[in-house]
Structures are given as structure tokens and as C-alpha cells.
C-alpha atoms as a PDB file:
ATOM      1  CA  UNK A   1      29.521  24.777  75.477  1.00  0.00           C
ATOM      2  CA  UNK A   2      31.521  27.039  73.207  1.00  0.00           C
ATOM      3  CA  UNK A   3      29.747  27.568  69.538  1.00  0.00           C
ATOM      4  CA  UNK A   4      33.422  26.169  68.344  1.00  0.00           C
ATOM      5  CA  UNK A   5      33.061  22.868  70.292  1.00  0.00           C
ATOM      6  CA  UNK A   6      29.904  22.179  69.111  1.00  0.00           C
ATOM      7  CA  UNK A   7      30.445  22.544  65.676  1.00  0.00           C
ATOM      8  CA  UNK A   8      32.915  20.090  65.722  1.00  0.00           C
ATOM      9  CA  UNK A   9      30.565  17.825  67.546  1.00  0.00           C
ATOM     10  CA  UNK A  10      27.884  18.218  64.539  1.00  0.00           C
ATOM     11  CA  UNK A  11      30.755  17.816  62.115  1.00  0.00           C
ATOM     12  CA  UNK A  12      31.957  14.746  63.581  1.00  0.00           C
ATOM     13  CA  UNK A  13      28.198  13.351  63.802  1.00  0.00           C
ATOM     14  CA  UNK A  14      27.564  14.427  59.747  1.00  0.00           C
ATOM     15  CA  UNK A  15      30.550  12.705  59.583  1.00  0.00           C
ATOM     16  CA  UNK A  16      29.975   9.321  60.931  1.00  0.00           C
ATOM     17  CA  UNK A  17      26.394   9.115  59.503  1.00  0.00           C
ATOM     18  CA  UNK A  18      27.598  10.398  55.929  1.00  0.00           C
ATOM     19  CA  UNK A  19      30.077   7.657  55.824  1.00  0.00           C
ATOM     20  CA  UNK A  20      28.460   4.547  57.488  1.00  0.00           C
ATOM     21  CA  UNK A  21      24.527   5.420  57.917  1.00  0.00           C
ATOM     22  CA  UNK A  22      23.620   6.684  54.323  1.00  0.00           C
ATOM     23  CA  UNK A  23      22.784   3.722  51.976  1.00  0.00           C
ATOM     24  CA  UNK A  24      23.114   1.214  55.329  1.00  0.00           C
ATOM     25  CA  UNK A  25      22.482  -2.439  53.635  1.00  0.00           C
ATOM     26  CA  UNK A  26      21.674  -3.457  57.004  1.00  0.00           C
ATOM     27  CA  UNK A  27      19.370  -0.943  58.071  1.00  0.00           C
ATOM     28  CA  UNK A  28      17.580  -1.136  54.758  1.00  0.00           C
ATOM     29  CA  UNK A  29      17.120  -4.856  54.854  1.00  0.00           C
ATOM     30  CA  UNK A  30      15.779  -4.872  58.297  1.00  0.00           C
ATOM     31  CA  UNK A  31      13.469  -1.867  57.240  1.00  0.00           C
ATOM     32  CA  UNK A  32      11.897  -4.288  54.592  1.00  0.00           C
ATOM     33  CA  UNK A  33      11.704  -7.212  56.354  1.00  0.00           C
ATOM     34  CA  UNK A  34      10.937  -6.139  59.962  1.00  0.00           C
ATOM     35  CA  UNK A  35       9.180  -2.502  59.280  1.00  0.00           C
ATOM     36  CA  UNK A  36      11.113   0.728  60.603  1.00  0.00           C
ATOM     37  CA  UNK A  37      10.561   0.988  64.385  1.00  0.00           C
ATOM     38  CA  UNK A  38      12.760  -2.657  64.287  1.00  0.00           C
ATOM     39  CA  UNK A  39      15.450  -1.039  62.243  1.00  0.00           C
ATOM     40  CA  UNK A  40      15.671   2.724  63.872  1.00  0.00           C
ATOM     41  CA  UNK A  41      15.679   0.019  67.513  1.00  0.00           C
ATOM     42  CA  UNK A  42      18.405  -1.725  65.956  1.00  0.00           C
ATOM     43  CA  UNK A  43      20.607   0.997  64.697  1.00  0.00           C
ATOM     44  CA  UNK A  44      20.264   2.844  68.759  1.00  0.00           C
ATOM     45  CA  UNK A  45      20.797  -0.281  70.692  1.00  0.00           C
ATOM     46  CA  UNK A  46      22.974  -2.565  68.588  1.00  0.00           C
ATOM     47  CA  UNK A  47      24.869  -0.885  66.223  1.00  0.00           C
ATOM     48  CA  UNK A  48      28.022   1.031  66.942  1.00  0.00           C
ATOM     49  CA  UNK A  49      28.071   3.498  64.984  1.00  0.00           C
ATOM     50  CA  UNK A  50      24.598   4.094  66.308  1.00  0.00           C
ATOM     51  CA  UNK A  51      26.310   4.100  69.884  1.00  0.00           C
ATOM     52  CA  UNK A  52      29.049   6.370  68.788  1.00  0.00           C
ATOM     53  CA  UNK A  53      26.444   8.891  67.333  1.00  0.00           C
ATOM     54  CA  UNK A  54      24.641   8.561  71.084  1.00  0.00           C
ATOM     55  CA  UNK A  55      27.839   9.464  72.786  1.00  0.00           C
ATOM     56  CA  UNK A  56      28.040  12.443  70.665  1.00  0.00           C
ATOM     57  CA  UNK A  57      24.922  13.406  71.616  1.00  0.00           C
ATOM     58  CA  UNK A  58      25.067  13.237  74.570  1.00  0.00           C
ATOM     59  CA  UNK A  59      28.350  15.779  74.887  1.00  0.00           C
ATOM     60  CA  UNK A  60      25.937  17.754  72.846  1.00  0.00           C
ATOM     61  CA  UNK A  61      23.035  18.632  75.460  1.00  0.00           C
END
């Protein structure tokens, strides 16, 4: 993968998690309430920005 490619990639996935991740009422409610194994689950398998981020990822490797 070129270096120029990737960088976009990262940029894209700052990005996303900049925008929608940081401060995540969600994510910090079900940390409380559930502990945060339940939340990190959550935002991989049911959230989609957290799917998004995985298909990044994923072009990534």
C-alpha cells in the first residue's frame, strides 16, 4: 500500500473517531452502567461508526 494511501486511511479514521467517538454519550453511559468490555463490544458490533472504523481497518492491513 502506498505511504500516500495510507495516510489518508489514518486521516479518515482520526476523522470519524474525532467527530463521533470522542465524548460518545452512549459509550459513556454504557461504560457506567454495564463496565467497559460491554461498551468497547458495543461500539465493534453495533455501532456504525464502529463498523465504518472496521472497514477502514481492514483496507489498512
Amino acid at each position: 500500500m502506498k505511504p500516500s494511501v495510507r495516510k489518508e486511511l489514518l486521516s479518515k479514521v482520526e476523522g470519524l473517531m474525532n467527530q463521533y467517538c470522542d465524548g460518545c454519550f452512549l459509550h459513556q453511559h454504557l461504560n457506567k452502567e454495564n463496565g467497559r468490555r460491554a461498551a468497547h463490544r458495543f461500539c465493534i458490533s453495533e455501532c456504525t461508526v464502529g463498523e465504518k472504523l472496521q472497514e477502514y481497518g481492514k483496507k489498512l492491513i
